[in-house]
Protein backbone atom coordinates (compact mmCIF):
# COMPACT_ATOMS: atom_id res chain seq x y z
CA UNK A 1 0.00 0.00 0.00
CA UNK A 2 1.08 3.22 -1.09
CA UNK A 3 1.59 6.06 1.62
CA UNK A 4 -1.36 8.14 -0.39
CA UNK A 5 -3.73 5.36 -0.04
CA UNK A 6 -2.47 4.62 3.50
CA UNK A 7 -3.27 8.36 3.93
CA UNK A 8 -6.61 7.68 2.64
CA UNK A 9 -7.67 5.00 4.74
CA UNK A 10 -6.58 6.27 8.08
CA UNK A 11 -8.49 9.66 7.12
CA UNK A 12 -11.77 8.05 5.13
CA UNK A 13 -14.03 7.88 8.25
CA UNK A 14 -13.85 11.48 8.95
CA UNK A 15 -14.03 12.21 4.89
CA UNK A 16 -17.57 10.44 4.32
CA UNK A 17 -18.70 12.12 7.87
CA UNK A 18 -18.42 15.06 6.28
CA UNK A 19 -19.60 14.51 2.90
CA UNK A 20 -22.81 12.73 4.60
CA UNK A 21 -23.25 16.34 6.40
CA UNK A 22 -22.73 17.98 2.86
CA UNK A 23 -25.92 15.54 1.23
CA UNK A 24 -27.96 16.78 4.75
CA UNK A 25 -27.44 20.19 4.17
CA UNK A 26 -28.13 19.66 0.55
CA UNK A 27 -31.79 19.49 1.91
CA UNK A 28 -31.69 22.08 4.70
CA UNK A 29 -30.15 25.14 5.75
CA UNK A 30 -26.99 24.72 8.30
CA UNK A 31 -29.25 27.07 11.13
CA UNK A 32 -31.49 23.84 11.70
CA UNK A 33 -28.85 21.43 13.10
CA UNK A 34 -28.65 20.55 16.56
CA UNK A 35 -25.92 21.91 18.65
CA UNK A 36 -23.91 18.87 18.77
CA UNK A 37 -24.56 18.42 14.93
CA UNK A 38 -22.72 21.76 14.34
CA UNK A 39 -19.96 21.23 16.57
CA UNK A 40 -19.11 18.02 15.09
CA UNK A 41 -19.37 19.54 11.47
CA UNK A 42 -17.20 22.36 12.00
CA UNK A 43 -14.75 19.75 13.91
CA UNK A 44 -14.85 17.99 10.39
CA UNK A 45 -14.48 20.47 8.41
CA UNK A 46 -11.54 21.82 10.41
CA UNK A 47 -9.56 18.35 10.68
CA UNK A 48 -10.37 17.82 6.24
CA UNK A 49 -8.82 21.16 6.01
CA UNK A 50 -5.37 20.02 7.74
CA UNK A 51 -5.69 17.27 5.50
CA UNK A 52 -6.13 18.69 2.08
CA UNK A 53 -2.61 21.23 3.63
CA UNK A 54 -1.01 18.23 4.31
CA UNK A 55 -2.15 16.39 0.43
CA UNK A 56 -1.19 19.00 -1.14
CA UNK A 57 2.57 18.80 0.99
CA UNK A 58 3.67 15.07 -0.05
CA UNK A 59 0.65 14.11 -2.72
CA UNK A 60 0.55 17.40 -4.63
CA UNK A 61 -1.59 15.89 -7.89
CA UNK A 62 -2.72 12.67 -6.39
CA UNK A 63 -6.37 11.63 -5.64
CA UNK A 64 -6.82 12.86 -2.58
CA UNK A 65 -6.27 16.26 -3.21
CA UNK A 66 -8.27 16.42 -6.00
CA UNK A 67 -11.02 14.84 -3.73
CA UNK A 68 -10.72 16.89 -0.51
CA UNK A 69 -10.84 20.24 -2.61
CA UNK A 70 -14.54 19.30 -3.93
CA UNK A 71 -14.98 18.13 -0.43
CA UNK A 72 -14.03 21.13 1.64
CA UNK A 73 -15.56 23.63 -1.56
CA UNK A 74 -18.80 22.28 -0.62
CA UNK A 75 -18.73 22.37 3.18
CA UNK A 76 -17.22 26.10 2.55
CA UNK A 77 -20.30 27.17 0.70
CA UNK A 78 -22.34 25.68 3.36
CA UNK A 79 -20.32 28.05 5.95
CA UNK A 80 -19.99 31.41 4.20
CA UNK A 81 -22.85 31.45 1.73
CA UNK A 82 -26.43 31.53 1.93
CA UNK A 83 -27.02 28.46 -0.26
CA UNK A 84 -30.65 28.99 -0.33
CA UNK A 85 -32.72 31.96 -1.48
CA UNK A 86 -34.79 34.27 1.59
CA UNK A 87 -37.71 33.66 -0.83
CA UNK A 88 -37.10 29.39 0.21
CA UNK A 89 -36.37 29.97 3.40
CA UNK A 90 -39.94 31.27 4.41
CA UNK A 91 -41.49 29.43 1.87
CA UNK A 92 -40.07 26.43 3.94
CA UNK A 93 -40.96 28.42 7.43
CA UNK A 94 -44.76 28.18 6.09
CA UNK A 95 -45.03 24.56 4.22
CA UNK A 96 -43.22 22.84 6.96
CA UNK A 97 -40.99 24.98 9.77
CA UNK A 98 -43.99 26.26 11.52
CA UNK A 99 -46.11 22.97 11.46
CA UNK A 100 -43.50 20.93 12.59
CA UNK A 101 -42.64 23.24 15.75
CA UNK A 102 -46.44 23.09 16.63
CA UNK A 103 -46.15 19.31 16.40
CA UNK A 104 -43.02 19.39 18.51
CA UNK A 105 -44.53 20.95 20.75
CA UNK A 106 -47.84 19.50 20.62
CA UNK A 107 -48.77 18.57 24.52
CA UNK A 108 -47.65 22.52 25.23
CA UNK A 109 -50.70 23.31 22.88
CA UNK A 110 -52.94 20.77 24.60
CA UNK A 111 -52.07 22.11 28.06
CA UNK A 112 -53.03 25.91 26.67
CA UNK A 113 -56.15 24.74 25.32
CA UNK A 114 -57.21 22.93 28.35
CA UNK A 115 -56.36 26.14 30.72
CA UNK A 116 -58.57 28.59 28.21
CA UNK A 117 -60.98 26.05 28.07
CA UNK A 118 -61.00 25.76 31.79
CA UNK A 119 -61.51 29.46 32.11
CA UNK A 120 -64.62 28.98 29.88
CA UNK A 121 -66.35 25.93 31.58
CA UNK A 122 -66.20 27.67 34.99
CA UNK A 123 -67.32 31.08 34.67
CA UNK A 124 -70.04 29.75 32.20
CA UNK A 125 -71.26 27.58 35.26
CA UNK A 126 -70.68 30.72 37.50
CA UNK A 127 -73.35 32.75 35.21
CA UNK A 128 -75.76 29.50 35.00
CA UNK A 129 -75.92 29.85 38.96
CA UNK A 130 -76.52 33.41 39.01
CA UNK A 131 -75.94 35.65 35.87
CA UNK A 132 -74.80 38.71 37.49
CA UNK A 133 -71.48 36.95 38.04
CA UNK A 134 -71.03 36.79 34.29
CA UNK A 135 -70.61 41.28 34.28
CA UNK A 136 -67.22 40.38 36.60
CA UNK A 137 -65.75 38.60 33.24
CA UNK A 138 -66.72 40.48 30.34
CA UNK A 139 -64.32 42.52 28.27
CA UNK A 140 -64.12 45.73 28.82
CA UNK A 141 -66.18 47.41 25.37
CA UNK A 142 -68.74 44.97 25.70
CA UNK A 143 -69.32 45.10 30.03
CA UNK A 144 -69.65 48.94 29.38
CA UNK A 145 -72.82 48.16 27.28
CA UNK A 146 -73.93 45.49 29.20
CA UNK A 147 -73.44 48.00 32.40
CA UNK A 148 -75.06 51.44 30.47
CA UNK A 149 -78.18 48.97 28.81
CA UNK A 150 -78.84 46.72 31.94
CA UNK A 151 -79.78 44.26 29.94
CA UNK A 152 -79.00 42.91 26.02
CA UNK A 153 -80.79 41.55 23.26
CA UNK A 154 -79.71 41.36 19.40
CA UNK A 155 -81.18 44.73 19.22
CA UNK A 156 -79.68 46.73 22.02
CA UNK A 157 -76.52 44.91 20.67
CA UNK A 158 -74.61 45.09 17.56
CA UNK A 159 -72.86 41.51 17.35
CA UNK A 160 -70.68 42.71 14.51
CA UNK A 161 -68.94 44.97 17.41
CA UNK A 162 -69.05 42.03 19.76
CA UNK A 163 -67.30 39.90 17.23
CA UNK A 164 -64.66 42.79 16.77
CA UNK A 165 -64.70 43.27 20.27
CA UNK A 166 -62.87 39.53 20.81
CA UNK A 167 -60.86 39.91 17.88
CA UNK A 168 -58.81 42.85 19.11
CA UNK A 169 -58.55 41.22 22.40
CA UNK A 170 -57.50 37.83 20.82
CA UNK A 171 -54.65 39.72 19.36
CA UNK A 172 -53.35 41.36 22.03
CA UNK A 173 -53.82 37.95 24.38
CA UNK A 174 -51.76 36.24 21.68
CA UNK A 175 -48.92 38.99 22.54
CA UNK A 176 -49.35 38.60 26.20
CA UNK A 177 -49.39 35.01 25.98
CA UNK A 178 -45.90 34.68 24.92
CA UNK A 179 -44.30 37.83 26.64
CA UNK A 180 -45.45 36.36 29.50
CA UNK A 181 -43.61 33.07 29.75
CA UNK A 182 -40.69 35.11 30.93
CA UNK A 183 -42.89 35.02 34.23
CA UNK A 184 -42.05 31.25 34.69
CA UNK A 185 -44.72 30.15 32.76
CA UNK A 186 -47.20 31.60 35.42
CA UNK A 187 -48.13 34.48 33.96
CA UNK A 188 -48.69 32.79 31.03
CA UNK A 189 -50.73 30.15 32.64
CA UNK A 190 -52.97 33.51 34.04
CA UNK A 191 -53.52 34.84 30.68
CA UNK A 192 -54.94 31.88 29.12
CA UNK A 193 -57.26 31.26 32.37
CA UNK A 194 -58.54 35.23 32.24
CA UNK A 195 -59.21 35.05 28.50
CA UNK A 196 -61.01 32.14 29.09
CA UNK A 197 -63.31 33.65 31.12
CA UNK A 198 -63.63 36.91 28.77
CA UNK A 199 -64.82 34.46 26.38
CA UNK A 200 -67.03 32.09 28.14
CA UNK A 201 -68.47 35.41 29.42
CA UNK A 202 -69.35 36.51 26.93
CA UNK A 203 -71.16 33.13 25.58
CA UNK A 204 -72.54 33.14 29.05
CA UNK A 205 -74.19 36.77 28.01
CA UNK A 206 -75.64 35.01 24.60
CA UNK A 207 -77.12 32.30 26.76
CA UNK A 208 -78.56 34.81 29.26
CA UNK A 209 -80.27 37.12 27.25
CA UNK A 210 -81.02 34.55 24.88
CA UNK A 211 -80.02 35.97 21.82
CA UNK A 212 -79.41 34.26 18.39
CA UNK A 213 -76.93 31.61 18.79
CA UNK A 214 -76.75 30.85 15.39
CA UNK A 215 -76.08 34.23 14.48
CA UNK A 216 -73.82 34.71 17.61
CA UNK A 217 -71.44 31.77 15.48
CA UNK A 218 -72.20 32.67 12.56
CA UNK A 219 -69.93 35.50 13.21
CA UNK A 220 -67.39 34.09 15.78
CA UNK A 221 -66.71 31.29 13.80
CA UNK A 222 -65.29 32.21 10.30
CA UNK A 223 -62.64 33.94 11.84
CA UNK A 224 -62.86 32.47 15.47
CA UNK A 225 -60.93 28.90 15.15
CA UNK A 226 -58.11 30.33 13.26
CA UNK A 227 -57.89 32.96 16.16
CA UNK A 228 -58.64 30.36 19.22
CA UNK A 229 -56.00 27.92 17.13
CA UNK A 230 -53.64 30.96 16.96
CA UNK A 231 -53.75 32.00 21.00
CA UNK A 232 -53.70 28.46 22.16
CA UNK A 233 -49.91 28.14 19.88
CA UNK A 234 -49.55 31.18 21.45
CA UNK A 235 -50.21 29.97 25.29
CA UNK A 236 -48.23 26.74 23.91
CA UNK A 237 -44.97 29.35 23.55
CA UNK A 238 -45.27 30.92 26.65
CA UNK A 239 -45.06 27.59 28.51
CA UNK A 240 -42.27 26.26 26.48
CA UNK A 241 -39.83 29.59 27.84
CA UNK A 242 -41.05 28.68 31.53
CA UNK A 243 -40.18 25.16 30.96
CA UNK A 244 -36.70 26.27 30.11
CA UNK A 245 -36.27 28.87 32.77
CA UNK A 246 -37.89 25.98 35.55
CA UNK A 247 -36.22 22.92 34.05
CA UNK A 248 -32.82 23.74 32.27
CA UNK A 249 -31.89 20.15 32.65
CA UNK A 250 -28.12 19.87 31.27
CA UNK A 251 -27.73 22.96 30.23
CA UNK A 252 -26.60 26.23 32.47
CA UNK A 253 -30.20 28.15 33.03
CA UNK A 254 -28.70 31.63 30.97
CA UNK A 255 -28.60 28.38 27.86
CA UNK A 256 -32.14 27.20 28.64
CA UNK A 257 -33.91 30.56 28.85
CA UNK A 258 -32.11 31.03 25.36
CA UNK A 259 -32.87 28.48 23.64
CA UNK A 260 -36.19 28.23 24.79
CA UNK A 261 -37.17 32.25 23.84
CA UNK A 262 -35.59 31.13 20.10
CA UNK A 263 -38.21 27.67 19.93
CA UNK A 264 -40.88 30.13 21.18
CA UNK A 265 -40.31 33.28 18.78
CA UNK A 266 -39.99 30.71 16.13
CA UNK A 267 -43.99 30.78 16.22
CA UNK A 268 -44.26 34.15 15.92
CA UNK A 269 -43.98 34.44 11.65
CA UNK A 270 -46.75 31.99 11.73
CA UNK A 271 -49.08 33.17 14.50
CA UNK A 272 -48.93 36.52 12.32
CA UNK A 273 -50.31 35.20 9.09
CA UNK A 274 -52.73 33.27 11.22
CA UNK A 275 -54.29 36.73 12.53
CA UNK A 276 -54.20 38.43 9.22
CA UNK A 277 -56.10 36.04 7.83
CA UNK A 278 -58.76 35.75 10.68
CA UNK A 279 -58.20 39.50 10.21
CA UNK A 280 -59.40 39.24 6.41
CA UNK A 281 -62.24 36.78 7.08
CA UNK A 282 -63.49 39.25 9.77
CA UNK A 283 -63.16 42.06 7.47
CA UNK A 284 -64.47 41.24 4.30
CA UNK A 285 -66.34 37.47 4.26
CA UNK A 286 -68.33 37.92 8.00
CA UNK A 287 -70.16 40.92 6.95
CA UNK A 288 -71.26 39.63 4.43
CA UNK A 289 -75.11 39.06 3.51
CA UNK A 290 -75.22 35.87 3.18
CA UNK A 291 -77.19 32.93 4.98
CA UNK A 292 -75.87 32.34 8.81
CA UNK A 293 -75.59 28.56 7.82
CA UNK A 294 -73.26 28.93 5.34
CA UNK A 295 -70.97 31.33 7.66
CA UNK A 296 -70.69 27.99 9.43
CA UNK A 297 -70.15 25.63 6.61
CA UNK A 298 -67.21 28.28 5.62
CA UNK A 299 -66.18 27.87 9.43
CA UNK A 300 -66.03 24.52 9.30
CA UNK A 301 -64.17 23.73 6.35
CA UNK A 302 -61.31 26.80 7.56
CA UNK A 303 -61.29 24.56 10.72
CA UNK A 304 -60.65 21.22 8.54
CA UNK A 305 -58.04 22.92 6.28
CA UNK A 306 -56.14 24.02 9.54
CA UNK A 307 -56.14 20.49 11.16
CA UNK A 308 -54.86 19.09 7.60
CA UNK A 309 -52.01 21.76 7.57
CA UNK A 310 -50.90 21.73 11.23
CA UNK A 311 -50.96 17.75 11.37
CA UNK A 312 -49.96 17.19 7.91
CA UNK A 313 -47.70 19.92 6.36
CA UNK A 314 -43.71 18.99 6.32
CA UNK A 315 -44.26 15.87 7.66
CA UNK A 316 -43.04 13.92 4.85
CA UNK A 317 -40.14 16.22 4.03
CA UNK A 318 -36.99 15.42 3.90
CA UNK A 319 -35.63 17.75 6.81
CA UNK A 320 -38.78 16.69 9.14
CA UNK A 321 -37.89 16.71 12.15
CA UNK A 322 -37.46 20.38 13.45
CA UNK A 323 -34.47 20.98 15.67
């Protein structure tokens, strides 16, 4: 054996390492490997690099230096280049990045539905027992009404405002939600409970003065699972930062809190378009004059093309596990 090809097979091992790293980022950008992944590829990449010096010292011309330059060309443009477009990049955010973090962090999201939903369930039983509990929970615009008109019905009450009413406030609980997590998760954990109550107070109000639940959903709904989907991702966040600032686990707690603010603010490009759209459906399909039972139909299917995207999208990609 010659010493080139003795060269070669001491070195081979750490060679195809690399060049299996070069095929994985052939499919993803370099930002999504793990921690250890990147140490270990820029350990590679390092070591190659002493190799090709040393090639081109006693085998200047031989295979292996002909080899190792394509090698270490490609892992360069995978350190100092942007190898894929901005325009990919959030087109893969959208078709699988953000629907892959919600499935990551699914039992986060079930936790911040059940807390909302807990919110709901009592104070609704609270106003069953005696309504005037229900005036406690309201949101501000619409307790002032309820407060000024002693009672509502839908004509002392524009439901158009009331369904505006709970959008703005779904937006700025979606804010809250996250921000909050810095709180140890608590305050988090408070915001989904108090908008939970806002709500069910409000459906507690519908019930009350008996007003028209169809047309109550009619316009919550076109716009109103997109939104509840959105806050509950949103409650999901917050509790993921207080996880990392309660339970750091191996890493020092300044690490945790850090990596756990990046998985949370990952959501945030995607809880955006989810509002704007709710945004558009409130703004241009609820007021619409169209039947109240076809509002719902419309609800329904933005409901089943959500479920298909969340538990669907990027799960057969290539890259699909998010990091």
């Amino acid at each position: 054996m010659s010493l080139e090809e003795n060269f070669i097979s001491k070195n081979f091992e750490c060679w195809n390492k690399l060049e299996g790293y070069n095929k994985l980022l052939a499919q993803k950008s370099i930002t999504r490997l793990s921690r250890h992944q990147l140490k270990e590829y820029t350990e590679l990449f390092r070591t190659a690099s002493h190799h090709l010096s040393y090639a081109k010292t006693y085998f200047e011309g031989g295979k292996s230096v002909e080899y190792l330059n394509q090698l270490l060309g490609m892992s360069h443009s995978y350190f100092y280049t942007r190898q894929k477009s901005a325009f990919h990049e959030i087109a893969h955010y959208f078709a699988a990045g953000f629907p892959q973090m919600f499935r990551k962090y699914f039992k986060f999201f079930l936790v911040s539905m059940a807390l909302f939903l807990a919110g709901c369930v009592f104070v609704i039983a609270l106003s069953y027992m005696d309504s005037s509990y229900m005036n406690y929970f309201l949101p501000e615009g619409i307790a002032e009404s309820n407060n000024i008109s002693g009672s509502l019905s839908d004509e002392t009450w524009s439901l158009p405002i009331l369904s505006s009413v709970i959008m703005t406030n779904n937006i700025r609980v979606c804010a809250m939600a996250i921000a909050f997590g810095v709180l140890f998760g608590a305050g988090t954990v408070y915001i989904l409970l108090f908008n939970g109550l806002n709500i069910g107070a409000v459906y507690a109000m519908v019930l009350v003065y008996d007003m028209d639940q169809l047309r109550f959903w009619s316009l919550i709904l076109p716009h109103g699972f997109i939104e509840l989907t959105a806050i509950f991702i949103s409650g999901a966040a917050g509790l993921v930062i207080g996880k990392h600032m309660l339970i750091p686990k191996d890493l020092l707690r300044r690490d945790s809190i850090v990596l756990g603010c990046k998985e949370a603010f990952y959501f945030l490009p995607g809880l955006m378009l989810m509002l704007v759209i709710a945004g558009l459906i409130e703004g241009f399909f609820t007021p619409l004059n169209i039947a109240d039972e076809l509002k719902i139909v419309f609800a329904l299917v933005t409901l089943l093309l959500l479920l298909v995207y969340l538990i669907f999208a990027g799960r057969f990609s290539k890259s699909s596990k998010t990091k």
